[in-house]
Each structure stands twice: as C-alpha cells, then as structure tokens.
Protein backbone atom coordinates (compact mmCIF):
# COMPACT_ATOMS: atom_id res chain seq x y z
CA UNK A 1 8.14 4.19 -18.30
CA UNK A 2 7.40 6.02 -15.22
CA UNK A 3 7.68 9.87 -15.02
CA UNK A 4 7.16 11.62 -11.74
CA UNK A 5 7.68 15.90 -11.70
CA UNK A 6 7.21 17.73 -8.80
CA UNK A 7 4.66 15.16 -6.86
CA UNK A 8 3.58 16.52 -3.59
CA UNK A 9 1.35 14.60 -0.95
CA UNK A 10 0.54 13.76 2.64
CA UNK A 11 -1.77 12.73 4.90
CA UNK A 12 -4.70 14.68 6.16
CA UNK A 13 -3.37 18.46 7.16
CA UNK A 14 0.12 17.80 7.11
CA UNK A 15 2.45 17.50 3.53
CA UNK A 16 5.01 15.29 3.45
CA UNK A 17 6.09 15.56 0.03
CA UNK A 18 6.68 18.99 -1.82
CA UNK A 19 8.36 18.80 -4.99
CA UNK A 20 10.04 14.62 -5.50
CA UNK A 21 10.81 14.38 -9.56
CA UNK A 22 12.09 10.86 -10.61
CA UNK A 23 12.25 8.71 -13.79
CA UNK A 24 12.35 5.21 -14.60
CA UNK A 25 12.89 3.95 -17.66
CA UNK A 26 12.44 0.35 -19.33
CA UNK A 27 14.36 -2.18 -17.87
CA UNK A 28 15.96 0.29 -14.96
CA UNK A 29 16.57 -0.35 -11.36
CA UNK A 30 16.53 2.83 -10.06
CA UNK A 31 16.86 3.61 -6.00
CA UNK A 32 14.93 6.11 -3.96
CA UNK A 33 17.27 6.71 -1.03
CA UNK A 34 16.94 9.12 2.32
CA UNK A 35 16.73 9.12 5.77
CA UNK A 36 13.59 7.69 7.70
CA UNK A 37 10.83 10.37 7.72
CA UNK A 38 12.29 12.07 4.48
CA UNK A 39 9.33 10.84 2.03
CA UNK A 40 9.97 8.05 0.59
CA UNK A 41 7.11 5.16 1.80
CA UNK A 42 4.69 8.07 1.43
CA UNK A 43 5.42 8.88 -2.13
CA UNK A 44 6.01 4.82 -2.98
CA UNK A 45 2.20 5.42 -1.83
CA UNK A 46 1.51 8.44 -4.23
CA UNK A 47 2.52 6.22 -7.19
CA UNK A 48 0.30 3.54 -6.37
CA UNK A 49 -2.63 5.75 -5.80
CA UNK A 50 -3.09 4.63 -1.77
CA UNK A 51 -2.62 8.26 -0.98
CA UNK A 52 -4.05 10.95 -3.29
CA UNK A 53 -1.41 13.10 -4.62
CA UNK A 54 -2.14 17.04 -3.74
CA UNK A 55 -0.32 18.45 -7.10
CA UNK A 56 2.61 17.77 -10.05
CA UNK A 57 2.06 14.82 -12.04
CA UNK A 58 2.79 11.16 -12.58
CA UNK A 59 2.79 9.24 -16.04
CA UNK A 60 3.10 5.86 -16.89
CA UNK A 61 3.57 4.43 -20.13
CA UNK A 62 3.18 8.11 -21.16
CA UNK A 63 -0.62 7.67 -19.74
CA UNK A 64 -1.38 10.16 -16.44
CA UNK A 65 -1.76 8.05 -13.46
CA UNK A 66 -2.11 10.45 -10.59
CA UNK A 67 -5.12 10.07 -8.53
CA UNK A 68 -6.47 6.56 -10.13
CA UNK A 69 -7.74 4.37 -7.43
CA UNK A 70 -4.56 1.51 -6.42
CA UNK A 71 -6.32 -1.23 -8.64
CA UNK A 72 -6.08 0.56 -11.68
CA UNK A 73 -2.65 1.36 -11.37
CA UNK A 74 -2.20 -2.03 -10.52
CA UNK A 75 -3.75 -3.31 -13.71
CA UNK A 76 -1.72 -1.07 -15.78
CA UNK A 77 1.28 -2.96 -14.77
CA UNK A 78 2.57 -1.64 -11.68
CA UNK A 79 3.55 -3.84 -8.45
CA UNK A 80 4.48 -3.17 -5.35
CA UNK A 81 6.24 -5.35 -2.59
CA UNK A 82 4.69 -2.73 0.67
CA UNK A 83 6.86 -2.25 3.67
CA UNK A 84 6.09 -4.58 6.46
CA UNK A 85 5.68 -7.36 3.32
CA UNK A 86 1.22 -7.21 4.03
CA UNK A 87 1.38 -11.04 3.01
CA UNK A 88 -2.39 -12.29 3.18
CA UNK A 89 -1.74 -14.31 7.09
CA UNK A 90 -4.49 -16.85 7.17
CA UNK A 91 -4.32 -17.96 3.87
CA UNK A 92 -1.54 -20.64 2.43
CA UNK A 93 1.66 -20.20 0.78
CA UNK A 94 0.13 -21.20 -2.63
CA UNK A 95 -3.55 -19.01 -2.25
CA UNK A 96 -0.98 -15.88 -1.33
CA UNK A 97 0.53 -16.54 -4.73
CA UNK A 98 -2.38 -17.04 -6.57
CA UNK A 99 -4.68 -14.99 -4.88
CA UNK A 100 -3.45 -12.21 -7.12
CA UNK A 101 -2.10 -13.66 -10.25
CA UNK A 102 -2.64 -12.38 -14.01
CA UNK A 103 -1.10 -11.72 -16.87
CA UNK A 104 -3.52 -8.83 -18.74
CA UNK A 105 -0.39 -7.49 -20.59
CA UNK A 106 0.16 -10.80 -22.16
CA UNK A 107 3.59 -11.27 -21.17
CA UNK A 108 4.84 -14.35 -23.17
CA UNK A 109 6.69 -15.81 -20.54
CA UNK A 110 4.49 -14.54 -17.72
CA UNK A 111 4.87 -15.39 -14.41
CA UNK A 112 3.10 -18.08 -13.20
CA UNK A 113 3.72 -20.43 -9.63
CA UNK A 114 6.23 -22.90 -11.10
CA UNK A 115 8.54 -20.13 -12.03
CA UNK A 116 7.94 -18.14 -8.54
CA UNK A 117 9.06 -21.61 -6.39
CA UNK A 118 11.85 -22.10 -8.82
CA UNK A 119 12.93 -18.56 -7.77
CA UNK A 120 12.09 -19.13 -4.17
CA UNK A 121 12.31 -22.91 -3.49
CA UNK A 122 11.83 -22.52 0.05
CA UNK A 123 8.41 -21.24 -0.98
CA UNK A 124 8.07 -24.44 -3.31
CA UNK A 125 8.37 -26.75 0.05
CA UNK A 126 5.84 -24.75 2.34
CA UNK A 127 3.11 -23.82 -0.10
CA UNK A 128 0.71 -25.35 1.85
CA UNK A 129 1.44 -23.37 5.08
CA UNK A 130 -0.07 -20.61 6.47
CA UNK A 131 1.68 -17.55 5.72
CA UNK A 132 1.56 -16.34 8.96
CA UNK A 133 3.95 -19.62 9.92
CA UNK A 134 6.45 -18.59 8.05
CA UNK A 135 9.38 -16.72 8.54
CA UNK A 136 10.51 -13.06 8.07
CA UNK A 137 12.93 -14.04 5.50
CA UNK A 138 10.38 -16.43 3.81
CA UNK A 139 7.37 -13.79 4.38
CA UNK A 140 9.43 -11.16 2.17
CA UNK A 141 10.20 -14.00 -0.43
CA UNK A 142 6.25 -14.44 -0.62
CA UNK A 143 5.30 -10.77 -0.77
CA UNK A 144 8.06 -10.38 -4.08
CA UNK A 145 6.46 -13.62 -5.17
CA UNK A 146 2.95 -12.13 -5.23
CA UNK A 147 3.38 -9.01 -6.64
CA UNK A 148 5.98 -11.09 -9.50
CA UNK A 149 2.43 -13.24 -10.21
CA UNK A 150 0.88 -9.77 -11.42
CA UNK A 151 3.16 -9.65 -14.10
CA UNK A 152 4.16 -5.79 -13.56
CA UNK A 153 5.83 -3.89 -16.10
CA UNK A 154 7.28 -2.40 -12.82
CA UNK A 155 8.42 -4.07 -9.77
CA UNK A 156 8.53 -1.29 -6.19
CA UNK A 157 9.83 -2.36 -3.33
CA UNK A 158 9.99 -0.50 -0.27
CA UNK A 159 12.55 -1.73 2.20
CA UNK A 160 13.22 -4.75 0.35
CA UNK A 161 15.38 -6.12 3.07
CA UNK A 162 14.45 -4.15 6.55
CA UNK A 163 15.21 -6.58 9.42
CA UNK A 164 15.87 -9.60 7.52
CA UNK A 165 18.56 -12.27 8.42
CA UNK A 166 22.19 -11.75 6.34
CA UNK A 167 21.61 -15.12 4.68
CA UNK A 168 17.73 -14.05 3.57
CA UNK A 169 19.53 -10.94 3.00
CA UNK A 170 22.07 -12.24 0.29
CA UNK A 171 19.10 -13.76 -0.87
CA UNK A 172 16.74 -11.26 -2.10
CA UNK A 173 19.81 -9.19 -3.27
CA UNK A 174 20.48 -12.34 -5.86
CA UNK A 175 16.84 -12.21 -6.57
CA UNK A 176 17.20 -8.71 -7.40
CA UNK A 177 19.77 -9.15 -9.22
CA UNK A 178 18.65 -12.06 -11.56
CA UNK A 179 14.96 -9.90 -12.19
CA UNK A 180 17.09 -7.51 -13.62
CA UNK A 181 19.46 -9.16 -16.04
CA UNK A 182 15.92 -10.65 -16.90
CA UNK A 183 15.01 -6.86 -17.94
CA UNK A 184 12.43 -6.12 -14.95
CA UNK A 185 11.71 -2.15 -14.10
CA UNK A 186 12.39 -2.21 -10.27
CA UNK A 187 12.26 1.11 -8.08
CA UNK A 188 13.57 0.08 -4.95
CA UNK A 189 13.61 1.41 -1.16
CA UNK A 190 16.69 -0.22 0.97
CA UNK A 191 19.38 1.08 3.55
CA UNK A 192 22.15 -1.57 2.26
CA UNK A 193 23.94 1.35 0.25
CA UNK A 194 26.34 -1.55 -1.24
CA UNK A 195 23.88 -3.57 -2.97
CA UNK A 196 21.97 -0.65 -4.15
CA UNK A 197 25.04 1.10 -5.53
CA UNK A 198 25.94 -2.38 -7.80
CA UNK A 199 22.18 -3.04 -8.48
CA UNK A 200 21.25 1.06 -9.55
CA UNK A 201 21.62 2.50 -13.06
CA UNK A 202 20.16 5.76 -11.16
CA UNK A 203 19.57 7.21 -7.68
CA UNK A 204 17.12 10.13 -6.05
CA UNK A 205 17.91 11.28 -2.57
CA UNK A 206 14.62 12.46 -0.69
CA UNK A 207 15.09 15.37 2.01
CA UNK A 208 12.17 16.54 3.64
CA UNK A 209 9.99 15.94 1.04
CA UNK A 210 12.25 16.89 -1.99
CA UNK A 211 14.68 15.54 -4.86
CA UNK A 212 17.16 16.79 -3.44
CA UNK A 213 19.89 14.66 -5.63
CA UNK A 214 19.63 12.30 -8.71
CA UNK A 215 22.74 10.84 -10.80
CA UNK A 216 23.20 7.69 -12.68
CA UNK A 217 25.82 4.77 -11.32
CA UNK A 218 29.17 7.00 -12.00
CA UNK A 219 28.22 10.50 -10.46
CA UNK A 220 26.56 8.20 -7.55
CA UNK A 221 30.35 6.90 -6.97
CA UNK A 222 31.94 10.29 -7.58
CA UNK A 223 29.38 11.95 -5.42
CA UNK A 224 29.68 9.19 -2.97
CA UNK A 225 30.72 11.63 0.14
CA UNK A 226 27.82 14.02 -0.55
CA UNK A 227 25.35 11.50 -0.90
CA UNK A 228 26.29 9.76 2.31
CA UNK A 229 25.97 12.98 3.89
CA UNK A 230 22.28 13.13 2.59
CA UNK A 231 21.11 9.92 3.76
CA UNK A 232 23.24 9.89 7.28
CA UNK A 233 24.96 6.53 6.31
C-alpha cells in the first residue's frame, strides 16, 4: 500500500531526514518508533506532502506520491490524526466531524457520524460543544474521529496517546485495536512500547534521520534489548 525508500527531508537549510525506508501493506499496523528529535513527525509530514520531500521516493497504491500538495494525498485515501490532535476549536463536536467527511473510494460501509459516536460515545453526548470545551482525552477521540470520516485507506497517527489520562489511554488503545481487526492500514507514532508491540505486525526505528531497524512482531521480541537501546526506553 504504502512504499517509502530512502525519503529524505527537512525544513529550510537544515535535513532532518536522510535515508527512512518503510512499508505498509493492506490491512497492517505498522509502528515508526525513536527517540524525540530522531525524524519521525517530520517524515509523518513528508508522506502527507506538508513538507516537500528533498529526494527517494514514496508510492501509494503503487502511484508516486512524493511532492503532491496534502489534499491530494488526502483524497487518495490517506489520513492523518497530527500531533497536538489540530481539532477545528470554534466549531462543534458534530461540524469537526463533518467538516471533512467523504467517502470518494466508495467504501461500502463507509464511515459516516453514527458509526464515529458509536465508537466514541462520549463524542455522541457532546456533539454540540465546542471543541475547544472538551477535553484532552475527548479532543484526541475527535481528531481519530475526523480523519475516520475521510474514509482513508490509511489511518497515521502521530503520538496517538502523548499526555493523555490512563483511562483515555486504555481507550484509544481499544480503538486501535478494534480498527484493526476491522482491517484498517494504521502507521502509528506512540512511546507506550507495550501496546505497540501487541498492536504491530512490523516496526522501523528512526535515528537521526535513518531506518536504522525494521522487523516484523517476532524479531521485534527477540530484538527486544537492542531496540530498547535505540529508542532510550
């Protein structure tokens, strides 16, 4: 589904990324792990065209991706859940939701706002609040709802869980958990090495810019000590 090989990017004068080579294929989950300042928000933006990539190349659906403009790779079927969640804060629970929604892959059991509160009830009972009302928990739990109402053939999430509660935690983890016994692509960002190590079918450790590592579920348990020496945990 998604192909990345040797991506490099940055920001301005200074690179960030040098050579980061990941794959994810149809119904995956597939974790992009490292230390903070190692890569890995700055290539989640290479893939969804926010920053221009400066070489390699990125395919998805065997279709070259690199360097389209965010909404295109958007359209194609890609959605992202941004650090920081980015929820829309002066509009309602319900406009947030719909603001965005679509189906142009004609998905036959598409996403729509009944399913997303039936996910997320607690979203159900304040969707006519202001999203900036709500809580960090709740605010996450929006910003997976939105990008879910694109219908994307794959989900990103970039620190899917950063300075939540360990309720709202548990939470999103079940969430995660049910999207992909449902069959959803996710690439996802998190620090909770647990979940991500039951949730994975394959892992890429960023260092300074690089793959540095990458092993499916059983060399990411037989590897466990070298990995944790990667990301610092």
């Amino acid at each position: 589904m998604l192909d990345v090989q040797g991506l490099e990017a940055g920001y301005g004068h200074s690179q960030v990324l040098f050579d980061v080579n990941l794959r994810i294929g149809a119904g995956e989950v597939v974790t992009l792990l490292g230390r903070n300042g190692m890569g890995k928000t700055t290539t989640v933006r290479a893939l969804m065209g926010l920053n221009r990539p400066r070489g390699g190349k990125v395919t998805f659906q065997s279709a070259p991706i690199a360097g389209l403009p965010p909404e295109a790779i958007a359209r194609l079927g890609v959605g992202l859940v941004p650090e920081g969640r980015q929820i829309f804060p002066t509009l309602t629970v319900r406009e947030n939701l719909v603001a965005t929604a679509s189906n142009r892959l004609g998905r036959r059991d598409p996403w729509t706002l009944e399913r997303v509160v039936t996910l997320f009830p607690r979203l159900g009972e304040r969707q006519s609040q202001l999203a900036r009302t709500l809580s960090g928990g709740e605010q996450q739990m929006l910003a997976i709802g939105r990008a879910l109402m694109t219908n994307p053939l794959l989900l990103i999430l970039d620190e899917a869980t950063e300075g939540l509660a360990p309720v709202i935690r548990a939470e999103i983890w079940a969430t995660l958990t049910r999207l992909k016994a449902e069959g959803q692509s996710i690439l996802l960002i998190d620090k909770t090495l647990s979940a991500l190590k039951r949730l994975g079918d394959r892992h890429y450790v960023l260092e300074k810019g690089r793959t540095v590592w990458s092993g499916d579920a059983a060399a990411f348990e037989r590897e466990a000590e070298q990995v944790r020496a990667l990301i610092g945990v």
